[in-house]
PDB file of N, CA and C in Angstrom:
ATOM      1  N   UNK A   1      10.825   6.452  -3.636  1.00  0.00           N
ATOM      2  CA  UNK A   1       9.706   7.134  -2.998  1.00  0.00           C
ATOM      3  C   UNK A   1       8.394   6.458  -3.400  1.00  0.00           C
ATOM      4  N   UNK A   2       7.503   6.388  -2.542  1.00  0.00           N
ATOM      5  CA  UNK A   2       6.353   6.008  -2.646  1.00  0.00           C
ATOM      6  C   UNK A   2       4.868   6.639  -3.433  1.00  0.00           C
ATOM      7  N   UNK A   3       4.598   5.497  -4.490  1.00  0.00           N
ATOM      8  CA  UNK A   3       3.682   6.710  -5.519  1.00  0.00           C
ATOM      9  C   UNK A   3       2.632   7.607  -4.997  1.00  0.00           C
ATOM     10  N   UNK A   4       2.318   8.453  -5.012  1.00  0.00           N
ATOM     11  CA  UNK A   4       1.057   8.711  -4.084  1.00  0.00           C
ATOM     12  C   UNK A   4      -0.313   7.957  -5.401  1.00  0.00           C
ATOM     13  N   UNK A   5      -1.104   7.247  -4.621  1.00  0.00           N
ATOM     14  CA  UNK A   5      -2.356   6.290  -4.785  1.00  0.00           C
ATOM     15  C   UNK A   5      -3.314   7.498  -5.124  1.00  0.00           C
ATOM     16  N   UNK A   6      -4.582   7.681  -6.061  1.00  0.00           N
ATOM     17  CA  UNK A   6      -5.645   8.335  -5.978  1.00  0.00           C
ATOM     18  C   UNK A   6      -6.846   7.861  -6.662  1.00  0.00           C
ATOM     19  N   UNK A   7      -8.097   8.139  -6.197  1.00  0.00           N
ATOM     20  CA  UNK A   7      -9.262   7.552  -6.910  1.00  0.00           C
ATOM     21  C   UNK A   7      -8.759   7.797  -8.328  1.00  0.00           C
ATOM     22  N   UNK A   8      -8.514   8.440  -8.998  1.00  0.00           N
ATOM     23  CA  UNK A   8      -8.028   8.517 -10.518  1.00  0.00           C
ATOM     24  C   UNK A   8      -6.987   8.000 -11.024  1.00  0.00           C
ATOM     25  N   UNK A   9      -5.875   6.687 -10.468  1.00  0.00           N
ATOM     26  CA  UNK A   9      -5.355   6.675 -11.008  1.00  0.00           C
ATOM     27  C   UNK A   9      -4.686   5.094 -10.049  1.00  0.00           C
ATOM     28  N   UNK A  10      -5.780   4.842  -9.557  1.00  0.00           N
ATOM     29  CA  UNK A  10      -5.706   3.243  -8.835  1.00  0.00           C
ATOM     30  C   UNK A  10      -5.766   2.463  -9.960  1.00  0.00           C
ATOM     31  N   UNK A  11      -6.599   2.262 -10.696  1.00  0.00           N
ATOM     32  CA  UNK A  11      -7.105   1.461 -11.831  1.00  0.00           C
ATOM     33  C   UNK A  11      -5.497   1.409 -12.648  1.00  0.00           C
ATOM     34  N   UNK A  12      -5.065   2.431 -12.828  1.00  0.00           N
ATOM     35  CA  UNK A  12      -4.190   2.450 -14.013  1.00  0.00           C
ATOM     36  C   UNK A  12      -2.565   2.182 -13.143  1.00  0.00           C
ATOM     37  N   UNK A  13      -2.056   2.039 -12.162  1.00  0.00           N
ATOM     38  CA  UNK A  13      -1.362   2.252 -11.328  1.00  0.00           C
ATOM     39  C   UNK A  13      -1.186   1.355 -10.579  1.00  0.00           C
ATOM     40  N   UNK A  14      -2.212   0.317 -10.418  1.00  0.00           N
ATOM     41  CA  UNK A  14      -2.348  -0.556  -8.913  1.00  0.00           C
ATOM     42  C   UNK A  14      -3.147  -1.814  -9.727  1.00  0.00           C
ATOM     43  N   UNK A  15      -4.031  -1.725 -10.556  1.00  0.00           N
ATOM     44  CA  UNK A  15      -4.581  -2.853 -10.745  1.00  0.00           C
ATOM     45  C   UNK A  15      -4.490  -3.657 -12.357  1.00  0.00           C
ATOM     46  N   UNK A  16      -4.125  -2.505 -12.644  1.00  0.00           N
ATOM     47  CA  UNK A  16      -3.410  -2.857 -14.043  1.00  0.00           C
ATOM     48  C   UNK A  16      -2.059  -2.757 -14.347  1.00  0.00           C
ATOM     49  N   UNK A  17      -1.303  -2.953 -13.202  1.00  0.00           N
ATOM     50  CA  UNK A  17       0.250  -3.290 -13.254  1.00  0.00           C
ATOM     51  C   UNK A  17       0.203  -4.034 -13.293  1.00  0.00           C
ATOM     52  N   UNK A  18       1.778  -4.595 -14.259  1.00  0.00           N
ATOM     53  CA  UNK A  18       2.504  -5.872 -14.364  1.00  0.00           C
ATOM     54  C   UNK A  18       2.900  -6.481 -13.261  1.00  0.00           C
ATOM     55  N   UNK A  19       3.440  -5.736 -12.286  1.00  0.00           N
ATOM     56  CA  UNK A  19       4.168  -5.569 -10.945  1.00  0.00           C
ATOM     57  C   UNK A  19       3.501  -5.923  -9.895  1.00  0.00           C
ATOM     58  N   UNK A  20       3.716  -6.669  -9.008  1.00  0.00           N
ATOM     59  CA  UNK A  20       3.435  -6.532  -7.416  1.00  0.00           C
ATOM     60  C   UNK A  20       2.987  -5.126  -6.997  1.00  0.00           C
ATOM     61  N   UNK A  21       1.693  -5.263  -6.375  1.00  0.00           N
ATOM     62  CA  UNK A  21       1.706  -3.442  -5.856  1.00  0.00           C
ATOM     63  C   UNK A  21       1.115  -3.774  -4.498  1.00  0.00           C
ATOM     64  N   UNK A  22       2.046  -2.934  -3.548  1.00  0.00           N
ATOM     65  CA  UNK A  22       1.652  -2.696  -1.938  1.00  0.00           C
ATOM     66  C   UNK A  22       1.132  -1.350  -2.090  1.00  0.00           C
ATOM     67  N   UNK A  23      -0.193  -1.281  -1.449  1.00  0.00           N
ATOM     68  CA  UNK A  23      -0.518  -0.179  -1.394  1.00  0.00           C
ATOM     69  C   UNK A  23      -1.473   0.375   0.457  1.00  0.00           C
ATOM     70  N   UNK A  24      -0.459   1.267   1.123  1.00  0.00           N
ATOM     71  CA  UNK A  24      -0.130   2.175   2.118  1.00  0.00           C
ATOM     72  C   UNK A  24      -2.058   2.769   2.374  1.00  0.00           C
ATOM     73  N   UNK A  25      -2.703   2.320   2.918  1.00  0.00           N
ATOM     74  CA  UNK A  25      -4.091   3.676   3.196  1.00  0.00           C
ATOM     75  C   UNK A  25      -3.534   4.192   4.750  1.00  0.00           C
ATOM     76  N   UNK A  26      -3.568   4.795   4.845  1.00  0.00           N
ATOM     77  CA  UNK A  26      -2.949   5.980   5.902  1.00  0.00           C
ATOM     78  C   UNK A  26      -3.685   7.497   5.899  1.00  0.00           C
ATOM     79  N   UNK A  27      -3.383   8.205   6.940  1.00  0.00           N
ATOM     80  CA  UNK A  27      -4.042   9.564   7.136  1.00  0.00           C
ATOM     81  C   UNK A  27      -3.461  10.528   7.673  1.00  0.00           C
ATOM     82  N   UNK A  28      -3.372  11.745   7.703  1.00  0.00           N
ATOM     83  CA  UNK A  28      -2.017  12.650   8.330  1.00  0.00           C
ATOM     84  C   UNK A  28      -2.078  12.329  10.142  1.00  0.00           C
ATOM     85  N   UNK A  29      -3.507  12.096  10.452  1.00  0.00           N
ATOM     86  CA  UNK A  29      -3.820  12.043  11.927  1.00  0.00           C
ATOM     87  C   UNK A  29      -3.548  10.865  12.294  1.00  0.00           C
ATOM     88  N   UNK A  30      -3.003  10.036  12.115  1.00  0.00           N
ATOM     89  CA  UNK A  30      -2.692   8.638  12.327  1.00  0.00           C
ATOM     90  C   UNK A  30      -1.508   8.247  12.488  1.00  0.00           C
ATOM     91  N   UNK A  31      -1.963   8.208  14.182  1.00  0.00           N
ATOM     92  CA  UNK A  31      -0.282   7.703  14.437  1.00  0.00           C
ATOM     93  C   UNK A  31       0.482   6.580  14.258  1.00  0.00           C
ATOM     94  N   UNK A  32       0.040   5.644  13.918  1.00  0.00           N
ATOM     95  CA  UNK A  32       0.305   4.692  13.434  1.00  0.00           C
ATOM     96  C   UNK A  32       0.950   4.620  12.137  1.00  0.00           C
ATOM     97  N   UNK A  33       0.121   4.829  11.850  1.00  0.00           N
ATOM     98  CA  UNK A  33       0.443   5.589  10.310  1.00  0.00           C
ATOM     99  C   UNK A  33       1.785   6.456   9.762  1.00  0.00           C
ATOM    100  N   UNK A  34       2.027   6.843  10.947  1.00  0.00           N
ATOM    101  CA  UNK A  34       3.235   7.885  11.018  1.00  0.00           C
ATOM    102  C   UNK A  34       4.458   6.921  11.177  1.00  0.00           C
ATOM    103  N   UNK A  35       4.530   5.472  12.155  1.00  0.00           N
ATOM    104  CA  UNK A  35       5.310   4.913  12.206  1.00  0.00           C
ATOM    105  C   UNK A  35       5.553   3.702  10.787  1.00  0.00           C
ATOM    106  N   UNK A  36       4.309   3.185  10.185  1.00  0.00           N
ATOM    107  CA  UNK A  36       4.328   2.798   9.228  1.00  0.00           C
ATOM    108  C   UNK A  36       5.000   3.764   8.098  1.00  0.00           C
ATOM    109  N   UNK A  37       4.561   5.173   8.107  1.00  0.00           N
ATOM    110  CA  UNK A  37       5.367   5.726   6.547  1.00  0.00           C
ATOM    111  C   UNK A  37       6.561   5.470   5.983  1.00  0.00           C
ATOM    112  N   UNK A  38       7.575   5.813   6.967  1.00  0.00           N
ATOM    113  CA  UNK A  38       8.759   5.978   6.759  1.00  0.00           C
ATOM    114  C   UNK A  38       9.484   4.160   6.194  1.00  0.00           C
ATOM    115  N   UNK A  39       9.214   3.114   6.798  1.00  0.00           N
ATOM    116  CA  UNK A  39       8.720   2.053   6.523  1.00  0.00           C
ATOM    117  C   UNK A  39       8.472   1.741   4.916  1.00  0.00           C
ATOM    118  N   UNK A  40       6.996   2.296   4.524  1.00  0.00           N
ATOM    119  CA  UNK A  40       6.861   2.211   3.509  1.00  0.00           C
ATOM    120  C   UNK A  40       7.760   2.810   2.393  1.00  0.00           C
ATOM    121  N   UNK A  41       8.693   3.773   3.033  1.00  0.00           N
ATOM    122  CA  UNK A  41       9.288   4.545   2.075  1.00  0.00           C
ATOM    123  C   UNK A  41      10.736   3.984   1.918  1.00  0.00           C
ATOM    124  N   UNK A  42      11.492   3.307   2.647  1.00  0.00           N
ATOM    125  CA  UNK A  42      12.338   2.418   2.485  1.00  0.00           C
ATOM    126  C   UNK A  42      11.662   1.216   1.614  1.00  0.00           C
ATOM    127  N   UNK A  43      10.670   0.475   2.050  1.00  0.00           N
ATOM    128  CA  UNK A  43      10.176  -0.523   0.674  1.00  0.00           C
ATOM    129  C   UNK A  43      10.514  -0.121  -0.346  1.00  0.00           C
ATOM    130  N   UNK A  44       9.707   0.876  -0.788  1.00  0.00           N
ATOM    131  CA  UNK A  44       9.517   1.640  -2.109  1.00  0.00           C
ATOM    132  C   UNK A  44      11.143   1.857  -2.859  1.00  0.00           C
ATOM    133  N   UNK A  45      12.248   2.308  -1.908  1.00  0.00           N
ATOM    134  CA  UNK A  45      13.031   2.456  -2.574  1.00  0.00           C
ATOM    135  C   UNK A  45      14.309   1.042  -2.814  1.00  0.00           C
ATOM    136  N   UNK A  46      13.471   0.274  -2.077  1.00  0.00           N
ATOM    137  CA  UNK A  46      14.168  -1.053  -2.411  1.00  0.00           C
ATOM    138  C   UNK A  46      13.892  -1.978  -3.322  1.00  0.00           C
ATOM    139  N   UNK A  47      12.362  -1.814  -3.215  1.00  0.00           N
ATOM    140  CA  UNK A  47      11.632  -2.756  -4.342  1.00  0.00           C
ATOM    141  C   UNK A  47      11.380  -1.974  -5.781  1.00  0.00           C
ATOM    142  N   UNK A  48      11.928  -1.001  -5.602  1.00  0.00           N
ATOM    143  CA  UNK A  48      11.703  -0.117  -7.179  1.00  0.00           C
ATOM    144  C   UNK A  48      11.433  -0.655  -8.479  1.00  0.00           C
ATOM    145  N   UNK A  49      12.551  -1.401  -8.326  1.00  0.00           N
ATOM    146  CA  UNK A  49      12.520  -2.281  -9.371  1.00  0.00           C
ATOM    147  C   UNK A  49      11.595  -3.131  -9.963  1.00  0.00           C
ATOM    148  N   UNK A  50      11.225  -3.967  -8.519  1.00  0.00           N
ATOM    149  CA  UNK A  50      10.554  -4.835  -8.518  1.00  0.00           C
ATOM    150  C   UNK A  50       8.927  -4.861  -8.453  1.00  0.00           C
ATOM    151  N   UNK A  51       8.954  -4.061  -7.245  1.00  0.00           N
ATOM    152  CA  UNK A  51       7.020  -3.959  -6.947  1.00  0.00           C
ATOM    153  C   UNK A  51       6.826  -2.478  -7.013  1.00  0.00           C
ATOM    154  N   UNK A  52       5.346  -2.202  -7.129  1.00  0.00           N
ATOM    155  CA  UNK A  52       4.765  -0.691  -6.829  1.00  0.00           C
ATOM    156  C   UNK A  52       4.718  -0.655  -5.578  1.00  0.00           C
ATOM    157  N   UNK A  53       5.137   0.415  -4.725  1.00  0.00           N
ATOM    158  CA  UNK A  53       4.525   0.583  -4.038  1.00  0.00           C
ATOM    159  C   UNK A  53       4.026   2.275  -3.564  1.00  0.00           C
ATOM    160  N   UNK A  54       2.762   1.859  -2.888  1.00  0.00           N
ATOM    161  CA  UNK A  54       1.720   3.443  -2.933  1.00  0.00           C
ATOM    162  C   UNK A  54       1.207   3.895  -1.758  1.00  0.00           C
ATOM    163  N   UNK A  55       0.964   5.008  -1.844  1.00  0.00           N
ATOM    164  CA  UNK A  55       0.262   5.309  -0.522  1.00  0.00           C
ATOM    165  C   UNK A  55      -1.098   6.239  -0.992  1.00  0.00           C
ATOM    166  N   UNK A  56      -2.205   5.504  -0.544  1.00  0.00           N
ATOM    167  CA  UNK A  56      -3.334   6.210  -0.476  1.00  0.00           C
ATOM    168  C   UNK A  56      -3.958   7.132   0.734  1.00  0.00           C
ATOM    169  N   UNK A  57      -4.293   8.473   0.606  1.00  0.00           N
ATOM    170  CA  UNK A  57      -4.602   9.156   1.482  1.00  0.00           C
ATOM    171  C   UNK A  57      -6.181   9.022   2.050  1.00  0.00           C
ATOM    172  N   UNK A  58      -6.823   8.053   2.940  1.00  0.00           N
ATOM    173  CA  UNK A  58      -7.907   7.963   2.998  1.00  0.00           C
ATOM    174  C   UNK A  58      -8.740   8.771   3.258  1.00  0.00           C
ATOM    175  N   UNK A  59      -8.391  10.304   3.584  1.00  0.00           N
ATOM    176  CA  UNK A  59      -9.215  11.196   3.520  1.00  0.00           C
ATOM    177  C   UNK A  59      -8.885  12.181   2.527  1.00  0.00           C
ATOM    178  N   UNK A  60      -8.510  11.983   1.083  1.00  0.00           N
ATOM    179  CA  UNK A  60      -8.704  12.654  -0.207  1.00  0.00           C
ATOM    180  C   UNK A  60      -9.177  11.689  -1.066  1.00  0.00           C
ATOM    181  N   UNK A  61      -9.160  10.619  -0.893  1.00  0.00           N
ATOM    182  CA  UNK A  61      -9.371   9.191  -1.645  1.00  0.00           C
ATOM    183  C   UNK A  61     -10.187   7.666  -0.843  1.00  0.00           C
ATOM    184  N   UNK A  62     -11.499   8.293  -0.014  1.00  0.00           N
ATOM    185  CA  UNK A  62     -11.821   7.403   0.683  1.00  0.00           C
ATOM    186  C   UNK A  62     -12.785   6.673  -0.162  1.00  0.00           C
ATOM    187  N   UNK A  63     -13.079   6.331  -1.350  1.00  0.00           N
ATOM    188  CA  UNK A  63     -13.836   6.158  -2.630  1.00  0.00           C
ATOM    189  C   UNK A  63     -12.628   4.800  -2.693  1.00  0.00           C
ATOM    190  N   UNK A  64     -11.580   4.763  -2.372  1.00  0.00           N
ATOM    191  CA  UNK A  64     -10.278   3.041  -2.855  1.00  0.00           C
ATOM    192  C   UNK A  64     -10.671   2.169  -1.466  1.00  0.00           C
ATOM    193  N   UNK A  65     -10.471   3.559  -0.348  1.00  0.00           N
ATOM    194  CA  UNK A  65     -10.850   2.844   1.264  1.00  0.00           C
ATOM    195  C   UNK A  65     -12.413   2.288   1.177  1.00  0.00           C
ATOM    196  N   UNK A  66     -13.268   2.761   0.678  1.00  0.00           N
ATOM    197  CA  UNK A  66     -14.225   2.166   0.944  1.00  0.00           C
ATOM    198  C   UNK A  66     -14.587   0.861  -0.155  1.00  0.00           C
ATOM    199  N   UNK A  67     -14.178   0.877  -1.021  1.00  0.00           N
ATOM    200  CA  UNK A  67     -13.818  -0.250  -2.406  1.00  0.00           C
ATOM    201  C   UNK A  67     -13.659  -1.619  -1.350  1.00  0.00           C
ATOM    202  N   UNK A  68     -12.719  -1.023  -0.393  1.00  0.00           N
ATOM    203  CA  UNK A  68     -11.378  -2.199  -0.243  1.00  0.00           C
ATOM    204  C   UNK A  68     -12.094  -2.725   1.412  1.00  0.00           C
ATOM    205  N   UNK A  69     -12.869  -2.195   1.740  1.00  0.00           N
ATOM    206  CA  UNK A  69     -13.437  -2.311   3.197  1.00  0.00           C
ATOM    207  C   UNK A  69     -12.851  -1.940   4.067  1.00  0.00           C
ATOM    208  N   UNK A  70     -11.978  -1.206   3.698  1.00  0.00           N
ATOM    209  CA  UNK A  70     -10.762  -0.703   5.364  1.00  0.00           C
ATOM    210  C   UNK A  70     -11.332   0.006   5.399  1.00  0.00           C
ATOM    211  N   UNK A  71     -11.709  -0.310   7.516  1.00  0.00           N
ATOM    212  CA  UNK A  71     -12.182   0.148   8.730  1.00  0.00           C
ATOM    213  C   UNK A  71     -11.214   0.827   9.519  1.00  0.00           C
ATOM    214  N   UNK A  72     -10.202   0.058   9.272  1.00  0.00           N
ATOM    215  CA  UNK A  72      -8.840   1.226  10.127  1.00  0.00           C
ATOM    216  C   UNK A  72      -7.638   1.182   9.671  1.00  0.00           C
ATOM    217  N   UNK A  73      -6.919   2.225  10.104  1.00  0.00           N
ATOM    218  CA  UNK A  73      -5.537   2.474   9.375  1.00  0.00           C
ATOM    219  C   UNK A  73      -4.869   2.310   9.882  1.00  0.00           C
ATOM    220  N   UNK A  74      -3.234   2.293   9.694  1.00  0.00           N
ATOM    221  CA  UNK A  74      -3.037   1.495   8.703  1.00  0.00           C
ATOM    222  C   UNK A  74      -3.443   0.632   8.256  1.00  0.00           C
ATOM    223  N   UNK A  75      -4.246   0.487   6.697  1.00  0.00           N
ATOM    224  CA  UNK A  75      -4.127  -0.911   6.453  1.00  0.00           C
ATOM    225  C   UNK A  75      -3.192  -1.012   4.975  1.00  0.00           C
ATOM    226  N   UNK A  76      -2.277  -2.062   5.482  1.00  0.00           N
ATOM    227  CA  UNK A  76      -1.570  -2.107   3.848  1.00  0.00           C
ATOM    228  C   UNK A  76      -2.203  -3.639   2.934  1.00  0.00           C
ATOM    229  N   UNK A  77      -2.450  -3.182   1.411  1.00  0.00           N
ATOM    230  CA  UNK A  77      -2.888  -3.894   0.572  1.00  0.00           C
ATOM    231  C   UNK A  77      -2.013  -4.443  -0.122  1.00  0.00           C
ATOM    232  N   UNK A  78      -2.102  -5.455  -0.485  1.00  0.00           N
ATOM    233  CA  UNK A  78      -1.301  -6.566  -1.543  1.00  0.00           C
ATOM    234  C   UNK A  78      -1.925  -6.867  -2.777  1.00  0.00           C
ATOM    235  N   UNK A  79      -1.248  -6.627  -4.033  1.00  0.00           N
ATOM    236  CA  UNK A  79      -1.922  -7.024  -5.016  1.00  0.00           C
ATOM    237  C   UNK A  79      -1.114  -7.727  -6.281  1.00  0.00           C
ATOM    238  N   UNK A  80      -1.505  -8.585  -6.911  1.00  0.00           N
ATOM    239  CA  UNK A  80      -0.746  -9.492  -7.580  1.00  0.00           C
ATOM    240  C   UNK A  80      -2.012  -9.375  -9.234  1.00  0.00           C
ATOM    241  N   UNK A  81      -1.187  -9.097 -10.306  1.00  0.00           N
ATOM    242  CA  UNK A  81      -2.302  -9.276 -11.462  1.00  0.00           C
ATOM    243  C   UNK A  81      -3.554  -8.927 -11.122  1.00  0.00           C
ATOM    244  N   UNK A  82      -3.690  -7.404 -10.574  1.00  0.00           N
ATOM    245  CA  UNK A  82      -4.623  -7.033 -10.567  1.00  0.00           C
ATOM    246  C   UNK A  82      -5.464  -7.364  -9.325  1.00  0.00           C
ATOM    247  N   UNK A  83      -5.231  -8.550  -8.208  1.00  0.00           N
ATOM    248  CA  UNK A  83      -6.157  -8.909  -7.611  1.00  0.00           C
ATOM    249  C   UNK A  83      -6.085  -8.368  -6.514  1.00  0.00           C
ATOM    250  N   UNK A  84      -6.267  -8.708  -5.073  1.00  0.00           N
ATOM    251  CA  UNK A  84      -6.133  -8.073  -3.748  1.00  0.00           C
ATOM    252  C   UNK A  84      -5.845  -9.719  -3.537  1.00  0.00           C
ATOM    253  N   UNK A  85      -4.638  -9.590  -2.985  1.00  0.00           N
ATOM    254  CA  UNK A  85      -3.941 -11.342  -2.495  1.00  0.00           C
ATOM    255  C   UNK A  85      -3.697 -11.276  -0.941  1.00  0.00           C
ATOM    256  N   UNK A  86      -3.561 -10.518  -0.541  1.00  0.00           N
ATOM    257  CA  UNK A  86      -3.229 -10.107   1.103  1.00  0.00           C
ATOM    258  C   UNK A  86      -3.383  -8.625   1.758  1.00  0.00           C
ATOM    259  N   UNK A  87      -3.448  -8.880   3.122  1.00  0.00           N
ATOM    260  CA  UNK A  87      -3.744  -7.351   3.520  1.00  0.00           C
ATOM    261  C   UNK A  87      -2.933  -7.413   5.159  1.00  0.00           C
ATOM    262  N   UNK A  88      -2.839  -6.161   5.654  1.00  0.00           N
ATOM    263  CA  UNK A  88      -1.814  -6.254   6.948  1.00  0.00           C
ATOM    264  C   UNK A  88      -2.619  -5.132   8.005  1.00  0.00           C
ATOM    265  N   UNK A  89      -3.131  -5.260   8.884  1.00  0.00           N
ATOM    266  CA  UNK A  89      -3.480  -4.195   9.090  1.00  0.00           C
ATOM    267  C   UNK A  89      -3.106  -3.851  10.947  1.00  0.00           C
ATOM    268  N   UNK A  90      -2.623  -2.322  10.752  1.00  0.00           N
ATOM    269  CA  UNK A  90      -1.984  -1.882  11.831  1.00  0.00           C
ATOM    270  C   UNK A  90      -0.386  -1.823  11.397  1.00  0.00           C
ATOM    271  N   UNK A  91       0.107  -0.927  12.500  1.00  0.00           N
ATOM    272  CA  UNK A  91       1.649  -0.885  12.426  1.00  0.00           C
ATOM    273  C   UNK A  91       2.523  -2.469  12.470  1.00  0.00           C
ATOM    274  N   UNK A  92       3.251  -2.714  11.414  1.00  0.00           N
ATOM    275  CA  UNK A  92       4.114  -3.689  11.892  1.00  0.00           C
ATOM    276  C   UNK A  92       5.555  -3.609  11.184  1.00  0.00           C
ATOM    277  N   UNK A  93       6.366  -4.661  11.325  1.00  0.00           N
ATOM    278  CA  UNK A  93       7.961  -4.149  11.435  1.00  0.00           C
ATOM    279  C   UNK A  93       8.133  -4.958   9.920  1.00  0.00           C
ATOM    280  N   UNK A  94       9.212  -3.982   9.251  1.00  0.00           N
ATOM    281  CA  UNK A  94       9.451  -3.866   7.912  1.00  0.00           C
ATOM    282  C   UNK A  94       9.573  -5.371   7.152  1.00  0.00           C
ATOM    283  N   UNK A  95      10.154  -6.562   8.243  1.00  0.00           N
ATOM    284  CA  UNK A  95      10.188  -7.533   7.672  1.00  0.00           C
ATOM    285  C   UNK A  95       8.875  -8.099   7.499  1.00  0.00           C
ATOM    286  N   UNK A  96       8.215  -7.848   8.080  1.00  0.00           N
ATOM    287  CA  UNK A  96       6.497  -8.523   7.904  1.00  0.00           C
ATOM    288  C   UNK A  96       6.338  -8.503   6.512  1.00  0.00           C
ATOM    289  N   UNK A  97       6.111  -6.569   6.379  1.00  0.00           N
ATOM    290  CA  UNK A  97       5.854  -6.422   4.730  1.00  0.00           C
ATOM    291  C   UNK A  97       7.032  -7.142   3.551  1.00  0.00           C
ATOM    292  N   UNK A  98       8.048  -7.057   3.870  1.00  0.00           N
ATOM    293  CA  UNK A  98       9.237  -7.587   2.932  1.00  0.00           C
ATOM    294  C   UNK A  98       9.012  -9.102   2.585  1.00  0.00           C
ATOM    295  N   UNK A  99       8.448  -9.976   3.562  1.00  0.00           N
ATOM    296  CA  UNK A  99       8.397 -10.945   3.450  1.00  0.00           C
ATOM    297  C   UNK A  99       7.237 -11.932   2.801  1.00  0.00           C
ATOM    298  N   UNK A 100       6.020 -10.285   3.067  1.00  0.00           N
ATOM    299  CA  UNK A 100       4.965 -10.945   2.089  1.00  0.00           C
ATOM    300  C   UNK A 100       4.931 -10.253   1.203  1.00  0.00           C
ATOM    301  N   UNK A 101       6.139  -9.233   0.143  1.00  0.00           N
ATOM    302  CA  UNK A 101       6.616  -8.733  -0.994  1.00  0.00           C
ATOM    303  C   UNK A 101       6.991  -9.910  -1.520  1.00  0.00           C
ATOM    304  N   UNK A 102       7.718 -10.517  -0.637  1.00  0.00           N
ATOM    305  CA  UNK A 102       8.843 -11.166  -1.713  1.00  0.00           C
ATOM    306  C   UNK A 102       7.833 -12.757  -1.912  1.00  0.00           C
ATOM    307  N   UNK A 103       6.980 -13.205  -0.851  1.00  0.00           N
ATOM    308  CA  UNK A 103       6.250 -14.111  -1.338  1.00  0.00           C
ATOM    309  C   UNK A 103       5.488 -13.908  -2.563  1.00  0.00           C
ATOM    310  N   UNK A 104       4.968 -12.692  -3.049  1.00  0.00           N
ATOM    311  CA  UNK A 104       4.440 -12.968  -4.254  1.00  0.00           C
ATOM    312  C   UNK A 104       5.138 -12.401  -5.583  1.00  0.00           C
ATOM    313  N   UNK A 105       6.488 -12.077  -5.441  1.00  0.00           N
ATOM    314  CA  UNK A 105       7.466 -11.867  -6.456  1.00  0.00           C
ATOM    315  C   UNK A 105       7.612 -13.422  -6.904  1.00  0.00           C
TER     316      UNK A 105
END
């Protein structure tokens, strides 16, 4: 399952992991978003091991969305040692994300 992301606990969770972290900004009204979740939630339970992955709610936590400059949602974030290495934005199909997981594993 996918961590849930929050202004309190990005820092400790997302940018100060050891780990690869994908992190999900999404919104309940977003349909897109709706087709991306489920998506993200198969990642999550594949890469467990391997990468974080999170979902930030951009309207309880728009303080990471506005950090990060996302204008629209979905946008999924990539982060490697802390940094922001890639970004995806809009609905797309599971191998997209898998494939730029596994590029920075």
């Amino acid at each position: 399952m996918a961590l849930e992301i929050t202004t309190n606990n990005f820092q400790s969770e997302v940018l100060d992991s050891k780990k690869v972290a994908l992190v999900d900004f999404w919104a309940e009204w977003c349909g897109p978003c709706r087709m991306v979740g489920p998506i993200v939630e198969e990642i999550a339970g594949e890469y467990k091991d391997k990468a974080l992955v999170g979902k930030c709610n951009v309207d309880d936590h728009g303080e990471v969305a506005a950090q990060y400059g996302i204008r629209s949602i979905p946008t999924l974030l990539f982060f490697k040692d802390g940094e922001l290495v890639d970004r995806v934005v809009g609905a797309v199909p599971k191998n997209v994300l898998a494939d730029k997981l596994n590029s920075l594993l």
